[in-house]
Protein backbone atom coordinates (compact mmCIF):
# COMPACT_ATOMS: atom_id res chain seq x y z
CA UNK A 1 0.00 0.00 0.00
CA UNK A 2 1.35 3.55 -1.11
CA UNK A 3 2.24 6.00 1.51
CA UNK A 4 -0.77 8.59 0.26
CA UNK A 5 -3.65 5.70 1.01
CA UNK A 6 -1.82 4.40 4.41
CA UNK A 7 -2.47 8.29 5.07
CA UNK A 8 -6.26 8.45 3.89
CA UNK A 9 -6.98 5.62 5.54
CA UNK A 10 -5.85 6.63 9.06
CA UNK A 11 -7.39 9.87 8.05
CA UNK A 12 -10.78 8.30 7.07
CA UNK A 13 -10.36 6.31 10.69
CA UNK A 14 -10.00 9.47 12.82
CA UNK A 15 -12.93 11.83 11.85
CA UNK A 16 -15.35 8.77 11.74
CA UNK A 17 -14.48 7.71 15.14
CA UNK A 18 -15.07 11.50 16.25
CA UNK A 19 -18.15 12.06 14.75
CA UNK A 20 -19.31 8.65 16.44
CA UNK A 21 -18.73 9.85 19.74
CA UNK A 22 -20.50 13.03 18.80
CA UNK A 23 -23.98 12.59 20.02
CA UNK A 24 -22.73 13.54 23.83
CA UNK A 25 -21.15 16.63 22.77
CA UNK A 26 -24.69 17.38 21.26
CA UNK A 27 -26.42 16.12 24.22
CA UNK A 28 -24.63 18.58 26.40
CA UNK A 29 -26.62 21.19 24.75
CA UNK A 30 -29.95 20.22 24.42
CA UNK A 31 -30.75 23.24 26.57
CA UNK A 32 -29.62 25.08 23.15
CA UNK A 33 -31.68 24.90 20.17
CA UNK A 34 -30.20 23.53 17.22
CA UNK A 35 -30.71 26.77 15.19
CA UNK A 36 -28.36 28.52 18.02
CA UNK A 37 -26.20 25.87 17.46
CA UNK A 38 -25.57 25.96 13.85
CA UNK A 39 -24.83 29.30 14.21
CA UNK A 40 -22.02 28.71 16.83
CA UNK A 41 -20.57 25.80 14.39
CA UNK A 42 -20.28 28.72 11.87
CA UNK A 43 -18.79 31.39 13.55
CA UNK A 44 -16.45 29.67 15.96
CA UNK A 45 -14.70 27.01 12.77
CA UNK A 46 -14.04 30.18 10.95
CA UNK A 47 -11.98 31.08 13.37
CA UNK A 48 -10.39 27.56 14.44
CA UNK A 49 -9.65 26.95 10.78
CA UNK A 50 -7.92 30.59 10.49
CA UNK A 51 -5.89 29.91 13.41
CA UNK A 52 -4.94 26.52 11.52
CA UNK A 53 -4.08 27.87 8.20
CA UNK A 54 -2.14 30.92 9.78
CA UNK A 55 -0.22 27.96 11.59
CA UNK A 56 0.43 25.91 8.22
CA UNK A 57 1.08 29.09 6.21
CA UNK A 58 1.24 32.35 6.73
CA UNK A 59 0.29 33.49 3.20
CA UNK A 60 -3.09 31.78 3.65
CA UNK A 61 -5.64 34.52 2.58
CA UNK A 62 -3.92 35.01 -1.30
CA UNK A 63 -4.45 30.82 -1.68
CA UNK A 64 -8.58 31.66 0.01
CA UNK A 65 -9.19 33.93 -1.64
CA UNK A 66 -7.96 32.26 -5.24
CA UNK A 67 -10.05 29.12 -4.11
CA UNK A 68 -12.96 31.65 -3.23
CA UNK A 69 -12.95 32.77 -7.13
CA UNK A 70 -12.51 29.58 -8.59
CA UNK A 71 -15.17 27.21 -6.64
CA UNK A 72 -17.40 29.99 -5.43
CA UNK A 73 -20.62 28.05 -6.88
CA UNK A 74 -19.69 24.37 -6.05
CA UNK A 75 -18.82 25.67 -2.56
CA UNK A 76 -21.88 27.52 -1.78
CA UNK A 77 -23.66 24.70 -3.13
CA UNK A 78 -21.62 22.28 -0.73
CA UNK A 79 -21.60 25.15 2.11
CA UNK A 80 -25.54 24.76 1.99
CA UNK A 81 -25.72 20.87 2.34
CA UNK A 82 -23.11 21.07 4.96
CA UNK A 83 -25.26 23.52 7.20
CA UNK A 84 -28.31 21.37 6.65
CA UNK A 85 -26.93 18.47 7.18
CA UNK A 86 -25.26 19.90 10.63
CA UNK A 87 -29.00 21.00 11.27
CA UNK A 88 -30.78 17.98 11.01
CA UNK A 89 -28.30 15.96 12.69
CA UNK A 90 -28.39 18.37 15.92
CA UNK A 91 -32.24 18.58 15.97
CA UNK A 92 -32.39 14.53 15.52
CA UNK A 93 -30.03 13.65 19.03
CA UNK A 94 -32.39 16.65 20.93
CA UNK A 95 -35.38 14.54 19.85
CA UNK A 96 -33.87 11.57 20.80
CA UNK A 97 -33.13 9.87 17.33
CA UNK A 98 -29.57 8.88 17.44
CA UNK A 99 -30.32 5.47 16.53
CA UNK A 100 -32.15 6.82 13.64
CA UNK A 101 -28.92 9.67 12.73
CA UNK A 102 -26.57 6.24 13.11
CA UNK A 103 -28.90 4.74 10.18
CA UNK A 104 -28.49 7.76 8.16
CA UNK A 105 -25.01 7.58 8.40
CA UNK A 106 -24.95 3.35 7.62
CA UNK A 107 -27.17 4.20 4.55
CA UNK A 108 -24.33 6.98 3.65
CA UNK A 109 -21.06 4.91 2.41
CA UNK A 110 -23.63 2.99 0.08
CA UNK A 111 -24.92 6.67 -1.19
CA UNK A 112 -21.42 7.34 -1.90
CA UNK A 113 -20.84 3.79 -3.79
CA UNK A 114 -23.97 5.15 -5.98
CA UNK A 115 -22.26 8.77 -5.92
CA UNK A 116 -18.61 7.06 -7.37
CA UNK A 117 -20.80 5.07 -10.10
CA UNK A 118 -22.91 7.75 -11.59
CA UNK A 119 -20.43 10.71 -11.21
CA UNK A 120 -16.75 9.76 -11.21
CA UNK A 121 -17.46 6.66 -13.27
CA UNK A 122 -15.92 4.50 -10.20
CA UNK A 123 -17.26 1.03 -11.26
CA UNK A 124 -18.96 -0.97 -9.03
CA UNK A 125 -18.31 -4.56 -7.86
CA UNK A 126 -20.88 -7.26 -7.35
CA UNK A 127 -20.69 -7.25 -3.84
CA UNK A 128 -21.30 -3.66 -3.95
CA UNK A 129 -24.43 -4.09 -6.55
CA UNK A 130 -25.67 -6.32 -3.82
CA UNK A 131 -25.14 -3.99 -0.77
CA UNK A 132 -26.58 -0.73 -2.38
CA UNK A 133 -29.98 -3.07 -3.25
CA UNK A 134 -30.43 -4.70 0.40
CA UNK A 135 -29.82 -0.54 1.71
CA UNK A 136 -32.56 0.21 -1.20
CA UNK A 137 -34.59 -2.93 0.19
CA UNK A 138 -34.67 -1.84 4.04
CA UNK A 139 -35.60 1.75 3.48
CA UNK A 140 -38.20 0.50 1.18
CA UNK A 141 -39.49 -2.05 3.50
CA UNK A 142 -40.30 0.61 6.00
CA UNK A 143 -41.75 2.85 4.11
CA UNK A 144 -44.43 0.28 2.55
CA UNK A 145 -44.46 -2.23 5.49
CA UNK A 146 -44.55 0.04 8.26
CA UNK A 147 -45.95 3.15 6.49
CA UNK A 148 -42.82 4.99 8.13
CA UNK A 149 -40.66 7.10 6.08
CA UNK A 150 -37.50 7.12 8.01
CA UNK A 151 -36.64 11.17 6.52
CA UNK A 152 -34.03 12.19 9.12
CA UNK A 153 -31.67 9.15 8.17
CA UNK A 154 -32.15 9.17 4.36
CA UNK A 155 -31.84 13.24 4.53
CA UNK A 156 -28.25 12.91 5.97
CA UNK A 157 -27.58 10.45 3.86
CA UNK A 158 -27.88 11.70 0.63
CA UNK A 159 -26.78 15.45 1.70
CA UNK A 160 -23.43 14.16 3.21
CA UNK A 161 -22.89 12.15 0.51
CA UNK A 162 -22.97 14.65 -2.37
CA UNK A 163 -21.21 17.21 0.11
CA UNK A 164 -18.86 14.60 -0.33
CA UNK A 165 -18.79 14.30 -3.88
CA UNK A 166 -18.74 18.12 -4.27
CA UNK A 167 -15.68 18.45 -2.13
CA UNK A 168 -13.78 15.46 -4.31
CA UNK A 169 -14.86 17.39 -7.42
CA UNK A 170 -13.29 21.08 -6.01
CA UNK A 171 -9.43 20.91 -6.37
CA UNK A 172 -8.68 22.75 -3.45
CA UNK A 173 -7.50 21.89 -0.04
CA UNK A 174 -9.58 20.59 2.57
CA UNK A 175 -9.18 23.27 4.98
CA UNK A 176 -9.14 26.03 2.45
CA UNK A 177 -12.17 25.00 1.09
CA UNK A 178 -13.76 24.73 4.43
CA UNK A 179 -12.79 27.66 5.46
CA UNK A 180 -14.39 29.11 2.25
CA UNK A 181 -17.97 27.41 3.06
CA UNK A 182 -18.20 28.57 6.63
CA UNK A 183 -17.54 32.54 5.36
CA UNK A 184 -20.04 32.11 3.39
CA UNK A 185 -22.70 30.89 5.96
CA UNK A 186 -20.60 33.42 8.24
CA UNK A 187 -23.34 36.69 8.08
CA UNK A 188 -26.46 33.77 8.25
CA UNK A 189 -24.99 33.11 11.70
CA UNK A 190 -24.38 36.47 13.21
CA UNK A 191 -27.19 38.20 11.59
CA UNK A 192 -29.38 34.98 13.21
CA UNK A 193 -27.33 34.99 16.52
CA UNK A 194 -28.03 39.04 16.84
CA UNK A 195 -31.91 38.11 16.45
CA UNK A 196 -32.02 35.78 19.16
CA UNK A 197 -30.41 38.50 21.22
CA UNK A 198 -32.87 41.42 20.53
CA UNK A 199 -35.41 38.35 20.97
CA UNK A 200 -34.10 37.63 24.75
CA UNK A 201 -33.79 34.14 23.60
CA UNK A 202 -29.92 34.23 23.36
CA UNK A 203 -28.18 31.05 25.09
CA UNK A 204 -24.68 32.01 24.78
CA UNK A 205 -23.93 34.41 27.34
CA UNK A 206 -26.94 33.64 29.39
CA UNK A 207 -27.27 30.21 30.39
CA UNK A 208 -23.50 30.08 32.53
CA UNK A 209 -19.90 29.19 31.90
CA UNK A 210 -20.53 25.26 30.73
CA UNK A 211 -22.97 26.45 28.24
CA UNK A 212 -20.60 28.53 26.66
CA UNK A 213 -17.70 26.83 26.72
CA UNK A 214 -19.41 24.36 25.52
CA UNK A 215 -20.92 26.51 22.04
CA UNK A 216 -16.95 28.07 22.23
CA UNK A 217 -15.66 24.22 21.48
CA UNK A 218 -17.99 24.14 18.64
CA UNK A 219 -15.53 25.15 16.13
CA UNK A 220 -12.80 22.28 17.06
CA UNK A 221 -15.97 20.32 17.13
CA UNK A 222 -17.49 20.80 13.71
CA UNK A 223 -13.42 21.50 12.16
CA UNK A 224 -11.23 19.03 13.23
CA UNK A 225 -13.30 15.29 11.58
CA UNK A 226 -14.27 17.74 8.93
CA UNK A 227 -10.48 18.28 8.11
CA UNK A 228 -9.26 14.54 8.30
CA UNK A 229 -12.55 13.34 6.22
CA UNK A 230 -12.11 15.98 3.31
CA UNK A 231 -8.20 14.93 3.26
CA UNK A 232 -9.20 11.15 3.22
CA UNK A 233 -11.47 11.74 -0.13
CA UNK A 234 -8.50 13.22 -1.72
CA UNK A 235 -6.77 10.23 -1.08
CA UNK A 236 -8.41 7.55 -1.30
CA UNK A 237 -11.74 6.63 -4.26
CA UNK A 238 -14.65 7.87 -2.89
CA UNK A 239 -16.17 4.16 -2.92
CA UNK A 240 -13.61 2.85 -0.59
CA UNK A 241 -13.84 5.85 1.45
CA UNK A 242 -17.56 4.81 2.20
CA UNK A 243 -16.64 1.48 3.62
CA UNK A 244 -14.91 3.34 6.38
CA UNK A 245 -18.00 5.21 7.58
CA UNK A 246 -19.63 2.06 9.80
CA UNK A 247 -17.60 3.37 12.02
CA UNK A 248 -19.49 6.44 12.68
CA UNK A 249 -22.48 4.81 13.11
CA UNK A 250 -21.28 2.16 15.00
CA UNK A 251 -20.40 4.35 18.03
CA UNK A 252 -23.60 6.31 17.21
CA UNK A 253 -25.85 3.18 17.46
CA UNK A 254 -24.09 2.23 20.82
CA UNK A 255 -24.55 5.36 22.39
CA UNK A 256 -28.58 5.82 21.62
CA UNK A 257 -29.23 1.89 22.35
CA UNK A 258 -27.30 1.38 25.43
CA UNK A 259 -26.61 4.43 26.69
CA UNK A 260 -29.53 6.85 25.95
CA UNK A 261 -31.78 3.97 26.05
CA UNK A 262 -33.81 4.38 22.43
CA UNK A 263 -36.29 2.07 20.79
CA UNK A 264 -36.43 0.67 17.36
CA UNK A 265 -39.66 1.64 15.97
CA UNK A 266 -41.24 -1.37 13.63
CA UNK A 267 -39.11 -2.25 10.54
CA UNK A 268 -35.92 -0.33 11.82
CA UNK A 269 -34.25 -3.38 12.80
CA UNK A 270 -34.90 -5.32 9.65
CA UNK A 271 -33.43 -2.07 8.04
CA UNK A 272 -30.50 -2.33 10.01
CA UNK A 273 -30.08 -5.78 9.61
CA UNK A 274 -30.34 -5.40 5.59
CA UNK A 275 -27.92 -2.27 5.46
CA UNK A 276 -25.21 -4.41 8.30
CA UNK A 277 -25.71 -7.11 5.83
CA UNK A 278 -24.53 -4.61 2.45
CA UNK A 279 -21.79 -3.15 4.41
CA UNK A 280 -20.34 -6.81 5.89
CA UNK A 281 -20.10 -7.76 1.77
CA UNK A 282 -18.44 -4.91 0.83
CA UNK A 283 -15.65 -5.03 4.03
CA UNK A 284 -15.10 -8.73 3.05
CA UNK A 285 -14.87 -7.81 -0.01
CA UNK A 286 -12.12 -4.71 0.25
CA UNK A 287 -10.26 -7.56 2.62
CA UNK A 288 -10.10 -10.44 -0.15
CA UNK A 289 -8.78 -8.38 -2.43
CA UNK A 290 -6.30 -5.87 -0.22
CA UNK A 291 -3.23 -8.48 -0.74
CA UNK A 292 -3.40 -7.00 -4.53
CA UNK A 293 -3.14 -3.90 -3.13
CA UNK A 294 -0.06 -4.08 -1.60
């Protein structure tokens, strides 16, 4: 194995295994709503990410500002789906849905298989065939089964999946081009944080310290997976990149079963079970044939 995958892959590791054990940051602030949130994700990660570029170079702004002109409409586009996607995931752990967020995020590395196929032309194996049809098969089963759409999981799915894609397609760092999205979003977030304030409904500043350090850490929250994850899909193919995602979801599932105690409504399990099922093929698969990798 090259020196550039080892590198994507222990990339790909890291931010999945932090946004796993996300849900408790989040939980921490369910006295916040996830609006307020958002808002803080924004404002404080344009300032962790300026403090990391200044660190890695100096000159930072000239190479900004060039991506800024170059990508402006892919990375609005991308800077939109982000925020959503950072939305809906917040508002789904303070309604006590991690288990269904953890699906979303199983259901993702098979959106990006689909994503690799259709876009980059990344062809697909049979085991892969197979997994994206039993993910199709369990959300379908739900939905006419169960008359239960399960939205939340298939919305951060699919919008953290072509986020995803859209970041492969920009040639421009992964920091940079964060950096970039969250400027944009930038006057969203003060213009909605200086509402809640003439509102009186303002939670930074006025629900004590551990709130707001808390909504302070957002920024190293929301940067640091960000960073490893866009440098892993430079990397490695965006297929393989999926496979690593379980992860995420993994710790996500563990945390809403066993320790926030959450229920499977009907047909989630056999969802589950159908999507585990996809992803187990596809891990076998990328182990059979790693030994021709090397």
């Amino acid at each position: 194995m090259d020196p550039n995958s080892r590198s994507g892959y222990i990339q790909a590791i890291i931010a999945f295994v932090l946004w796993g054990f996300a849900p408790i940051y989040f939980k921490a602030l369910t006295s916040v709503t996830p609006y307020e949130i958002v808002a803080h994700r924004v404002i404080w990660s344009v300032f962790t990410l300026a403090a990391i570029l200044y660190w890695q170079d100096k000159q930072f702004i000239s190479k900004v500002i060039l991506g800024f002109k170059r990508h402006f409409k892919l990375l609005f586009i991308a800077a939109i789906l982000l925020t959503a996607n950072w939305l809906v995931f917040i508002y789904a752990i303070s309604v006590d849905k991690i288990l269904e967020a953890s699906l979303g995020y199983y259901i993702n590395p098979l959106v990006n298989v689909a994503l690799g196929a259709i876009f980059l032309r990344e062809r697909l194996t049979r085991f892969q065939k197979i997994a994206v049809l039993l993910a199709f098969i369990g959300v379908a089963q739900e939905i006419f089964r169960f008359g239960q759409i399960p939205t939340i999981a298939l919305f951060l799915a699919v919008s953290f999946g072509t986020y995803g894609l859209l970041r492969k397609k920009a040639d421009i760092s992964g920091t940079s081009g964060l950096i970039i999205e969250t400027i944009m979003m930038l006057p969203f977030a003060l213009a909605y944080l200086f509402y809640l304030n003439s509102q009186g409904t303002l939670a930074f500043l006025h629900e004590g310290i551990t709130i707001d350090i808390l909504l302070l850490s957002a920024g190293l929250v929301t940067s640091v997976p960000l960073i490893f994850f866009i440098g892993a899909s430079k990397k490695i193919p965006y297929s393989t990149l999926g496979m690593f995602q379980y992860i995420g979801p993994t710790l996500m599932g563990i945390l809403g079963y066993f320790i926030y105690t959450e229920s499977f409504p009907p047909g989630r399990l056999i969802t589950f079970t159908l999507v585990w099922s996809g992803l187990a093929l596809t891990v076998i698969e990328n182990f059979r044939s790693q030994p021709e990798k090397l």
